[in-house]
C-alpha atoms as a PDB file:
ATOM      1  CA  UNK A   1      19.246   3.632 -15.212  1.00  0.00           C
ATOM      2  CA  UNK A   2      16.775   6.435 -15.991  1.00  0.00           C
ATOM      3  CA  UNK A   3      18.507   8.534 -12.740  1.00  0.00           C
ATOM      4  CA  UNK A   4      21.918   7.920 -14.465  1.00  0.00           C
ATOM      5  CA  UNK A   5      20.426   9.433 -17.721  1.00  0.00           C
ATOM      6  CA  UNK A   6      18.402  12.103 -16.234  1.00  0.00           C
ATOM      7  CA  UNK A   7      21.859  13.279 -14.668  1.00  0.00           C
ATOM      8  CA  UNK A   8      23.824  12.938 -18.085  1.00  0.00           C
ATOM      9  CA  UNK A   9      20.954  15.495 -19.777  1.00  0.00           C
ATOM     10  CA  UNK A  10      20.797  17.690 -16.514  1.00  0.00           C
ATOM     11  CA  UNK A  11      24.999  17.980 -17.061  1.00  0.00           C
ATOM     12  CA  UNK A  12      24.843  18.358 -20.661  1.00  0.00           C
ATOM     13  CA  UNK A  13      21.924  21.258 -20.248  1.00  0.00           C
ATOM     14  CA  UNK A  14      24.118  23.033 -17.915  1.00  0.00           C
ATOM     15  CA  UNK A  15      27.346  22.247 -20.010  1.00  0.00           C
ATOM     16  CA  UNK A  16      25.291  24.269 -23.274  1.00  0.00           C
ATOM     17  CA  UNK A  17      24.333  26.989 -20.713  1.00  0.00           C
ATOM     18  CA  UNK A  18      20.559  26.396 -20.146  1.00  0.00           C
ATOM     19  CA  UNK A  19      18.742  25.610 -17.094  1.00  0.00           C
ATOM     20  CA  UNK A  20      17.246  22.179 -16.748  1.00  0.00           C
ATOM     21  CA  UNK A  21      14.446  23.459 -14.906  1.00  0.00           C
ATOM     22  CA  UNK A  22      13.363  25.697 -17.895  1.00  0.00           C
ATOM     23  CA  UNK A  23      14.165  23.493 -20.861  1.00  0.00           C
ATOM     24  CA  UNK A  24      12.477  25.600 -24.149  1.00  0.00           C
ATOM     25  CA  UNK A  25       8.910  24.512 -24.813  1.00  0.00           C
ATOM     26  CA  UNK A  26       7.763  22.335 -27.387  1.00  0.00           C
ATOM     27  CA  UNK A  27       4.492  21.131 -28.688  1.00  0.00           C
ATOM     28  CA  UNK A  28       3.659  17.071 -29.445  1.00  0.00           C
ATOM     29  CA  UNK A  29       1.748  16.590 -32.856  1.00  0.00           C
ATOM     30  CA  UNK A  30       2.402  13.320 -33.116  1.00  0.00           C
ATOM     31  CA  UNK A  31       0.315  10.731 -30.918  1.00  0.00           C
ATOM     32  CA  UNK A  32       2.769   8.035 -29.098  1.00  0.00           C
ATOM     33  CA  UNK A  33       1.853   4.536 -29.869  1.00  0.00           C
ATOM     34  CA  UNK A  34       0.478   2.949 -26.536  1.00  0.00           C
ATOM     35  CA  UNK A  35       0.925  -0.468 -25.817  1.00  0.00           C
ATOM     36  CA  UNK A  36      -1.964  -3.291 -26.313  1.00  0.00           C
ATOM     37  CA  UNK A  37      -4.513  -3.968 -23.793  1.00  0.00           C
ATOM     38  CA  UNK A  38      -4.515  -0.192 -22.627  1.00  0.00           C
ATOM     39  CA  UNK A  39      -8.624  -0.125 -20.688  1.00  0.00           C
ATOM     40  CA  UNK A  40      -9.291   1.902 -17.599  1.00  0.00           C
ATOM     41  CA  UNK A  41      -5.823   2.913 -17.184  1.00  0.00           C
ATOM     42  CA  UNK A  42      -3.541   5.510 -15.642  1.00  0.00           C
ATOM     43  CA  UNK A  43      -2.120   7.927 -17.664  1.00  0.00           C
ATOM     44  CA  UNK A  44       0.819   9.415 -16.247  1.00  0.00           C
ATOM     45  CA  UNK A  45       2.023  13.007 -17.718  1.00  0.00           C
ATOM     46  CA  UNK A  46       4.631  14.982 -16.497  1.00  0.00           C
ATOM     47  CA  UNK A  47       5.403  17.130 -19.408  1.00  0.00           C
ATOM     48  CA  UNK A  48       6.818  20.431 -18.923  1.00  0.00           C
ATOM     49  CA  UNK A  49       6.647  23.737 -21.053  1.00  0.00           C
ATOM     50  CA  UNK A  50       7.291  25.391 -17.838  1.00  0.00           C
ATOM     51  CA  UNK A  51       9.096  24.947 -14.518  1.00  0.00           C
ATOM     52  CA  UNK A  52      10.808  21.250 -14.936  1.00  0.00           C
ATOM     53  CA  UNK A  53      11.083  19.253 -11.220  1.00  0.00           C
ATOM     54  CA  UNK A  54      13.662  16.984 -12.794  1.00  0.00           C
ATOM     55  CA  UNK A  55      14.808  16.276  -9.167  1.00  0.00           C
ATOM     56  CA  UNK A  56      11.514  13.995  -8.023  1.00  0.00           C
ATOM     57  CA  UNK A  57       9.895  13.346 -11.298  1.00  0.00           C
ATOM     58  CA  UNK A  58      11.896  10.449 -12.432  1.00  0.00           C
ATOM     59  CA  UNK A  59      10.691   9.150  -8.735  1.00  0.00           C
ATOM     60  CA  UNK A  60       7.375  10.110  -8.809  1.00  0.00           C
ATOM     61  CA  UNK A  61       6.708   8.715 -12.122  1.00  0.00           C
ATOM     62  CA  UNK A  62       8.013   5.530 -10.565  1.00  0.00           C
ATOM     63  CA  UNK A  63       6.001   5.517  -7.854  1.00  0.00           C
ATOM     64  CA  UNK A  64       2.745   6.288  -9.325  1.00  0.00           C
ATOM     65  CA  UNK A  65       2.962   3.392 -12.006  1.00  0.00           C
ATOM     66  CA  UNK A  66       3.991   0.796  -8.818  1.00  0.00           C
ATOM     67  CA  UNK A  67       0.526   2.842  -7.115  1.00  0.00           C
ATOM     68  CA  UNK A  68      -1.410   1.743 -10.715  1.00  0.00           C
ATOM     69  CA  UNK A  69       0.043  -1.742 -10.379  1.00  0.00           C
ATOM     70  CA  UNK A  70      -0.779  -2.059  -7.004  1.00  0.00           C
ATOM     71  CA  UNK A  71      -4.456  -1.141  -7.887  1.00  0.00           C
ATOM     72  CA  UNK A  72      -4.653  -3.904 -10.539  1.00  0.00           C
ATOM     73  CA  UNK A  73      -4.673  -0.901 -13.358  1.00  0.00           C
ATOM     74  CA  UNK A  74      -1.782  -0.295 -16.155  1.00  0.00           C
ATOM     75  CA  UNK A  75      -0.467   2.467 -17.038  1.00  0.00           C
ATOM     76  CA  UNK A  76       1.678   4.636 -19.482  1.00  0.00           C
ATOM     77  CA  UNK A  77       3.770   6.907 -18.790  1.00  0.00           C
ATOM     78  CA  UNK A  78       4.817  10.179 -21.148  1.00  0.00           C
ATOM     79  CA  UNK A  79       5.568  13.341 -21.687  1.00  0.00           C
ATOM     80  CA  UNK A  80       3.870  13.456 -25.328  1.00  0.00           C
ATOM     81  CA  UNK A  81       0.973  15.457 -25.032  1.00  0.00           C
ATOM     82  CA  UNK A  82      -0.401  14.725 -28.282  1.00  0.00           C
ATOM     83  CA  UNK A  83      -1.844  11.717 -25.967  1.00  0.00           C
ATOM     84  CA  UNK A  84      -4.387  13.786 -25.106  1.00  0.00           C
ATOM     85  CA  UNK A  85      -6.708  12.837 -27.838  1.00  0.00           C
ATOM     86  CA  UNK A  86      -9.977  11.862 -27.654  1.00  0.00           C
ATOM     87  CA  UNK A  87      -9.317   7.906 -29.127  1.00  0.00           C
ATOM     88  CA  UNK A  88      -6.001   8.028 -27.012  1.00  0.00           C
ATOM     89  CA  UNK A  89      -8.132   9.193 -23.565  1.00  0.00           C
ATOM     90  CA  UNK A  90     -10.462   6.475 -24.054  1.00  0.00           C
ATOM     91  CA  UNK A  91      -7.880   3.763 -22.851  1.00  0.00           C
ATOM     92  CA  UNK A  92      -7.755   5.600 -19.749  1.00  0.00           C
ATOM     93  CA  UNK A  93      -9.424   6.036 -16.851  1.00  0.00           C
ATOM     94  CA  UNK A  94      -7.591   8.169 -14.879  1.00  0.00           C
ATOM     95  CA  UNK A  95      -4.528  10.818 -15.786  1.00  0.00           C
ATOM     96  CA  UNK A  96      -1.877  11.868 -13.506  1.00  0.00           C
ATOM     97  CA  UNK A  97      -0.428  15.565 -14.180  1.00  0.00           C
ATOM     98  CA  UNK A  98       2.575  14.507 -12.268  1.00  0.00           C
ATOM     99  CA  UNK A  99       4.709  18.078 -12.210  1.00  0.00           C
ATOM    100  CA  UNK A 100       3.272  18.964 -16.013  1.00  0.00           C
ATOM    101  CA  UNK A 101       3.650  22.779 -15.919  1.00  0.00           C
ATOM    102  CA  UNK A 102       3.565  25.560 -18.381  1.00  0.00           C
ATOM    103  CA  UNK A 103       1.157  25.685 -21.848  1.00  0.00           C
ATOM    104  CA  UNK A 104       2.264  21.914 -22.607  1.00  0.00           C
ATOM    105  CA  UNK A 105      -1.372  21.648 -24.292  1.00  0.00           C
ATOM    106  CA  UNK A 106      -2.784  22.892 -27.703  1.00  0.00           C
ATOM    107  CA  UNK A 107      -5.714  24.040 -28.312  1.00  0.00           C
ATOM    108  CA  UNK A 108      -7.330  20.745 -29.604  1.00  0.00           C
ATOM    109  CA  UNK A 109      -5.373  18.480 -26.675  1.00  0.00           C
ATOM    110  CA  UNK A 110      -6.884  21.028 -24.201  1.00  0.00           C
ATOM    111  CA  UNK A 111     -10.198  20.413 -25.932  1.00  0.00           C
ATOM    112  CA  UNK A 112      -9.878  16.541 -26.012  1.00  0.00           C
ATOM    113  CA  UNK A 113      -9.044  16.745 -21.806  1.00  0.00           C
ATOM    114  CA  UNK A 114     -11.816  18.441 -21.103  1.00  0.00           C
ATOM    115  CA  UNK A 115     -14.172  16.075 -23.039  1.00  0.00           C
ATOM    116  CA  UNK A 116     -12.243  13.780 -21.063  1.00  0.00           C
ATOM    117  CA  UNK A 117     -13.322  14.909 -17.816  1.00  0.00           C
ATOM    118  CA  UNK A 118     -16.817  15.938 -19.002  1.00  0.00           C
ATOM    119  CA  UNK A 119     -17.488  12.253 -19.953  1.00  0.00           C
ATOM    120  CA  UNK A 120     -16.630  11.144 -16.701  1.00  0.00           C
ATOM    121  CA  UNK A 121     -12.548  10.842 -16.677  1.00  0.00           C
ATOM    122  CA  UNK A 122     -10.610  11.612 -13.183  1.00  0.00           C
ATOM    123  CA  UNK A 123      -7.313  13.924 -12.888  1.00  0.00           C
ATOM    124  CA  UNK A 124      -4.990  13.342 -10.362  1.00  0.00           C
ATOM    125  CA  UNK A 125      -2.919  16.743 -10.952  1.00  0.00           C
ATOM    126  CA  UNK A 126       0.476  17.248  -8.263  1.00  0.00           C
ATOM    127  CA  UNK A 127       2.480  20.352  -6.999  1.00  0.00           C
ATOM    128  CA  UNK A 128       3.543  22.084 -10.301  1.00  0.00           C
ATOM    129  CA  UNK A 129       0.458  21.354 -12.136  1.00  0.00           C
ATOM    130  CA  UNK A 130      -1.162  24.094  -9.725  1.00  0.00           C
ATOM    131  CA  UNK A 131       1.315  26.446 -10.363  1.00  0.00           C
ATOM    132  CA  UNK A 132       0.523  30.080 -11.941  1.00  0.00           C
ATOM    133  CA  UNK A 133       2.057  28.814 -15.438  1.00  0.00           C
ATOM    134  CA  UNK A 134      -1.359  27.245 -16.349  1.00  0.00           C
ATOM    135  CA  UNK A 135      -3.175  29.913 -18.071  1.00  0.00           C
ATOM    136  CA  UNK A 136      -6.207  28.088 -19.542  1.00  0.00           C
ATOM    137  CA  UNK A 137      -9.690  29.219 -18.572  1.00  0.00           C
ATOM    138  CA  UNK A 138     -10.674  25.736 -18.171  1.00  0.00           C
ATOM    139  CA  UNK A 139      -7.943  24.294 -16.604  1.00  0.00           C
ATOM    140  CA  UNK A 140      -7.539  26.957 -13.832  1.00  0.00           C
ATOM    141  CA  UNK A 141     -11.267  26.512 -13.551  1.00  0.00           C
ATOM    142  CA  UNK A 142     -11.789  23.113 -13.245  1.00  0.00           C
ATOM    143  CA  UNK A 143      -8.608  21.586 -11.898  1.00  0.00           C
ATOM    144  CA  UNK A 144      -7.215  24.669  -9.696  1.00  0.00           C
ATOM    145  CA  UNK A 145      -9.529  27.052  -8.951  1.00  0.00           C
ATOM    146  CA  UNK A 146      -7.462  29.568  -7.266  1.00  0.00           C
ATOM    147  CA  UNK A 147      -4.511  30.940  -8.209  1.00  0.00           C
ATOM    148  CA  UNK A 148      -0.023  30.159  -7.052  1.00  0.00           C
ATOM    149  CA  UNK A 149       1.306  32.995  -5.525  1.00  0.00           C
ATOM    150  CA  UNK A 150       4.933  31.769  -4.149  1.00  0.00           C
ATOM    151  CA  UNK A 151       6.357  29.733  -2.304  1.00  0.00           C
ATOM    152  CA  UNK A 152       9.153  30.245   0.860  1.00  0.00           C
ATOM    153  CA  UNK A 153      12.653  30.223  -0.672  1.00  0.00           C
ATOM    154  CA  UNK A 154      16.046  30.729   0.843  1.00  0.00           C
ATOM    155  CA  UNK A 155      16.786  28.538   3.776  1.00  0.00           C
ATOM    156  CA  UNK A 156      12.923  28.295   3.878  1.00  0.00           C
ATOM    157  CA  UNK A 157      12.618  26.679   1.131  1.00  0.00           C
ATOM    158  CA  UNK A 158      12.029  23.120   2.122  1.00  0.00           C
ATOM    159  CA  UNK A 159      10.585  23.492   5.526  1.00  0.00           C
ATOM    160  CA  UNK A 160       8.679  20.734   7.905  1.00  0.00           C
ATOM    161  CA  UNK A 161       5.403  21.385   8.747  1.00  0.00           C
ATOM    162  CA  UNK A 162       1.691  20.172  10.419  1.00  0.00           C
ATOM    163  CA  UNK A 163      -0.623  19.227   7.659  1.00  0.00           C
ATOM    164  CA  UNK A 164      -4.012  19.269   8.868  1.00  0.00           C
ATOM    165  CA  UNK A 165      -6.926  16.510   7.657  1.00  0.00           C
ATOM    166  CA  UNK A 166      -9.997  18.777   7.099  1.00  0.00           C
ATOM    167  CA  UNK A 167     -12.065  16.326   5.846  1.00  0.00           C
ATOM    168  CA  UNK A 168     -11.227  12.821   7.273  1.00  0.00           C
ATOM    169  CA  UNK A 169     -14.088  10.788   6.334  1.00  0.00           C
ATOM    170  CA  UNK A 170     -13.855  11.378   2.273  1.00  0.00           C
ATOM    171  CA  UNK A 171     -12.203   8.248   0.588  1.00  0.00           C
ATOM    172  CA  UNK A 172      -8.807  10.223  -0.302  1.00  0.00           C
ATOM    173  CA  UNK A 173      -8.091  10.755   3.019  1.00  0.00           C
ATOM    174  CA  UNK A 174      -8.708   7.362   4.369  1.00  0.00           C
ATOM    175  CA  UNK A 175      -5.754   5.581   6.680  1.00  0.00           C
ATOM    176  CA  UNK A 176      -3.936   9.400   6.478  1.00  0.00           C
ATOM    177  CA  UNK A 177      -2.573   9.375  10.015  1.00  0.00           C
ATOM    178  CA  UNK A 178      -1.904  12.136  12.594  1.00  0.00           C
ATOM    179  CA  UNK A 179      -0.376  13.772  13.313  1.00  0.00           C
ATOM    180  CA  UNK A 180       1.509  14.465   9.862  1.00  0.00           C
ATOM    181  CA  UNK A 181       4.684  16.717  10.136  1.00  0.00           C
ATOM    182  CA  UNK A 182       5.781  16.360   6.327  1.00  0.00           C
ATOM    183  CA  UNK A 183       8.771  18.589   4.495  1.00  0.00           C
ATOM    184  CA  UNK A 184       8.167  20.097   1.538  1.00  0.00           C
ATOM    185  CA  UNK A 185       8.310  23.404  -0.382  1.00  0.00           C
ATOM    186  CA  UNK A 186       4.739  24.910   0.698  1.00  0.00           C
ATOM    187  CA  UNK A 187       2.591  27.004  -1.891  1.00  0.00           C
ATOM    188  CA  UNK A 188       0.646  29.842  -1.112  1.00  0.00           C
ATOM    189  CA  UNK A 189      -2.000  30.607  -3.092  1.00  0.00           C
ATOM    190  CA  UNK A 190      -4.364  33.819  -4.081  1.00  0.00           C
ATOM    191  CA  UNK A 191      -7.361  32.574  -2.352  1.00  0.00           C
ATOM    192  CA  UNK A 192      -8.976  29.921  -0.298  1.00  0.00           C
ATOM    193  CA  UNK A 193      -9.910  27.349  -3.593  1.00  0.00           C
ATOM    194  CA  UNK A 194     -12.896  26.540  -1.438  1.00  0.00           C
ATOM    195  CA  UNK A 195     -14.381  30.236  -2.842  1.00  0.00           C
ATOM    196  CA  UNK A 196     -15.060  28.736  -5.967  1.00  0.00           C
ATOM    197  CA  UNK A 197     -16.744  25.269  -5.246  1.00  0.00           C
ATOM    198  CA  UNK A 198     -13.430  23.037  -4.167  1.00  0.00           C
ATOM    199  CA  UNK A 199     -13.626  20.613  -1.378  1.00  0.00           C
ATOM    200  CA  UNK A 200     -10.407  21.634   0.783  1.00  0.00           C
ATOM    201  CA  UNK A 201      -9.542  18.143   1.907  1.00  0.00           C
ATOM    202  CA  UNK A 202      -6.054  19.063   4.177  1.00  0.00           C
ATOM    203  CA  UNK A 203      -4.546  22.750   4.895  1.00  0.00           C
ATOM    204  CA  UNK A 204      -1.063  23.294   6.632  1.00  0.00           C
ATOM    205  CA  UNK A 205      -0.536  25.087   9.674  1.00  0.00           C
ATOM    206  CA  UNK A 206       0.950  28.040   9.048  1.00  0.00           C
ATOM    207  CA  UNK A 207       1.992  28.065  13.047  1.00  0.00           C
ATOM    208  CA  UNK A 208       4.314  25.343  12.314  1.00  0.00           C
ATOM    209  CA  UNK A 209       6.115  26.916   9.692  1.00  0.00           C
ATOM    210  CA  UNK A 210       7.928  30.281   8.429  1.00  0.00           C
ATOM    211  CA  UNK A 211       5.389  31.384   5.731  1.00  0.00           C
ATOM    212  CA  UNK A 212       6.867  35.260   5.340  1.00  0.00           C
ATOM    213  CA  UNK A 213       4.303  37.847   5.559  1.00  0.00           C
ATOM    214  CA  UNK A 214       3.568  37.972   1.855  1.00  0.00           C
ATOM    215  CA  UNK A 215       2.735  34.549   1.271  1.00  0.00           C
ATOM    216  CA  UNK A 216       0.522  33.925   4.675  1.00  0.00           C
ATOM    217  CA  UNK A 217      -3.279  32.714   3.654  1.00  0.00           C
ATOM    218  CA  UNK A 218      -3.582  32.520   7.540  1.00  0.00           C
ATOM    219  CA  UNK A 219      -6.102  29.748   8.803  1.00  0.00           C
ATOM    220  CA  UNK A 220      -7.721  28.291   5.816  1.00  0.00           C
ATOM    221  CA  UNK A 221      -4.349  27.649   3.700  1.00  0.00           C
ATOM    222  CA  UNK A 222      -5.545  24.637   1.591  1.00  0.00           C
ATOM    223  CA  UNK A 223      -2.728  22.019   0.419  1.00  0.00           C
ATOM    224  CA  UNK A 224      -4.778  19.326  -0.968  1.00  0.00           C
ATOM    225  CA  UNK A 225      -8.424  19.970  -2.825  1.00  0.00           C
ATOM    226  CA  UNK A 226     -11.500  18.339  -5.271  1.00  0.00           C
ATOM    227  CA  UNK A 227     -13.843  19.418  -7.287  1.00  0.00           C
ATOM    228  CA  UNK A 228     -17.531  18.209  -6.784  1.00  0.00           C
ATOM    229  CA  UNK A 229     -18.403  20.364  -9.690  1.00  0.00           C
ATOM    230  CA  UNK A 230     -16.741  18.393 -12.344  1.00  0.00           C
ATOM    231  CA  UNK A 231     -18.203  15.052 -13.562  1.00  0.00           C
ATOM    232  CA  UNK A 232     -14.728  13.538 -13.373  1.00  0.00           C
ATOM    233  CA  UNK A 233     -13.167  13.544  -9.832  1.00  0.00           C
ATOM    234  CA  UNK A 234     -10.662  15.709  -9.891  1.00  0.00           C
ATOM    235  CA  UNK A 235      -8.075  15.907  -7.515  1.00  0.00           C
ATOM    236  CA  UNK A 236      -5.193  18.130  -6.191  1.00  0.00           C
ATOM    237  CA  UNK A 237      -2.192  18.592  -4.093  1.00  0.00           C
ATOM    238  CA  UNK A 238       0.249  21.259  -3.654  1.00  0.00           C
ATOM    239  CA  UNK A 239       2.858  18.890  -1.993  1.00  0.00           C
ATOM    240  CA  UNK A 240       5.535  16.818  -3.751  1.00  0.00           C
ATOM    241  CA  UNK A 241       8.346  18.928  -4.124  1.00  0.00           C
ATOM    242  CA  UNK A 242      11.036  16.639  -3.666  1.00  0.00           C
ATOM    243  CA  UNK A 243      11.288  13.440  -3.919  1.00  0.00           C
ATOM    244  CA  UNK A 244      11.408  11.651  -0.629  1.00  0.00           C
ATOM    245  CA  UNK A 245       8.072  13.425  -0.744  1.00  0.00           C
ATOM    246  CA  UNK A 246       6.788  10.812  -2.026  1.00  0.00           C
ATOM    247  CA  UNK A 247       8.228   8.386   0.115  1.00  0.00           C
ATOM    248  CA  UNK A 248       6.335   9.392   3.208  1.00  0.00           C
ATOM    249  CA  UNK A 249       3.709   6.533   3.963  1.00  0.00           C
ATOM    250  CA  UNK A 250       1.095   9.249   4.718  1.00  0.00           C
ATOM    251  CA  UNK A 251       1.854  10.893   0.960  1.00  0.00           C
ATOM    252  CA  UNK A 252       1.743   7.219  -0.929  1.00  0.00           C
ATOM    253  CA  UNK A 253      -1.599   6.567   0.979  1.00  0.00           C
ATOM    254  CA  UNK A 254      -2.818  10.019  -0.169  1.00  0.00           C
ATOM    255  CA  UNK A 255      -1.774   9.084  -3.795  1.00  0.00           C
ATOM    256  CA  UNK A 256      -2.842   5.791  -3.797  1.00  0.00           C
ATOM    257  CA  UNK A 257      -6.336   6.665  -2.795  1.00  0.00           C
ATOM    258  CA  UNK A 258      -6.638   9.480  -4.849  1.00  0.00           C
ATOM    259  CA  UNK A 259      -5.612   7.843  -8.231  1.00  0.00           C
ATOM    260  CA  UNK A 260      -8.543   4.504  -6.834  1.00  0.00           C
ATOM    261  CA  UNK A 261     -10.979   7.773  -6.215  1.00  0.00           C
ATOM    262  CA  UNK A 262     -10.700   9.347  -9.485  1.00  0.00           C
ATOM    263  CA  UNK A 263     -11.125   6.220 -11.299  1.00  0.00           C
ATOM    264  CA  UNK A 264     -14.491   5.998  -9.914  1.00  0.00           C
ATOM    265  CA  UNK A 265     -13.516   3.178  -7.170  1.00  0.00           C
END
């Protein structure tokens, strides 16, 4: 049901001449009602005041609340930002920025999520939430710490490639099996994330795939990162373009153990 009506609004968008993947940005001031019972849960946000994955969101979003289930945790899923609030944030213990791109916070949301992490709350943030349309001193800070420069496009768009486990023994890589040829649409970034105190936890070989010379990192081109500077664990992955993305086994088990991580478990 919620495919069928994503495609009615994608058809109607295009029918009025705009382009689903940059729907005009709006700002929530109005907090969404969460259900009872909310404690230690997973907030799951894939707002978008910038580029819109409606292709793997609907998917995603799907597959992150069955990964909450699955870890005996609820969850609530929106794209109302005004969640982020600081009597809202305190049902949760983790929040997913599943896709959320662009300046979908204002300046007392952004305030609230980074009291959120300060007091000990974990982020989970996915492909588009490291893109170069976050422009918040904190956020590109704490949660990115480097910069999106591109990605392949063309027939190179979605390409398979070797993603390499840098740091096998820390719990969000646990069970991730190799070797891992995954397809995806592979960002490159200004700089190693690892220059400003990020754990780089897997990189992609840039021998397996056609980077072009402007958007080659060589070596040390990090996909998936922490931060051990935050309180909160904070997590981050480049991949999850499309979304059989996030059908791969070696992608759910990624996911999985990084939403049980940054709760703390």
């Amino acid at each position: 049901m919620l495919k069928a009506l994503l495609l009615v609004g994608t058809l109607a968008l295009m029918q009025a001449g705009g382009n689903p993947h940059l729907p005009p940005p709006t700002y929530d001031r109005v907090a969404p009602v969460l259900p009872a019972g909310l404690s230690g849960a997973v907030l799951i946000v894939s707002k978008t005041n910038g580029w819109r994955h409606f292709e793997h969101i609907p998917h995603s979003n799907d597959v992150l609340r069955g990964i909450a289930t699955d870890l005996g945790r609820k969850s609530y899923v929106t794209e109302n930002a005004a969640v982020f609030n600081d009597k809202a944030l305190r049902h949760f213990s983790v929040v997913v920025l599943n896709s959320a791109s662009g300046d979908f916070l204002t300046p007392d949301q952004k305030a609230a999520f980074a009291r959120f992490v300060a007091r000990g709350g974990g982020v989970v943030a996915l492909h588009a939430a490291g893109d170069d349309s976050h422009k918040d001193a904190w956020y590109a800070d704490t949660i990115i710490g480097t910069t999106f420069i591109g990605h392949p496009n063309g027939e190179d768009h979605i390409q398979s490639a070797k993603v390499v486990i840098e740091q096998p023994t820390h719990p969000v890589m646990a069970g991730v099996t190799q070797p891992w040829m995954a397809r995806d649409e592979w960002y490159s970034f200004s700089g190693n994330p690892a220059a400003k105190g990020m754990t780089v936890l897997a990189r992609v070989d840039e021998g397996s795939y056609r980077t072009g010379e402007k958007l080659a990192m060589g070596a040390e081109h990090p996909v998936m990162w922490v931060n051990p500077r935050a309180r909160g664990h904070v997590f981050y992955s480049a991949m999850g373009h499309d979304p059989e993305a996030y059908d791969d086994p070696n992608m759910r088990r990624v996911l999985t153990n990084a939403v049980r991580w940054a709760a703390g478990k």
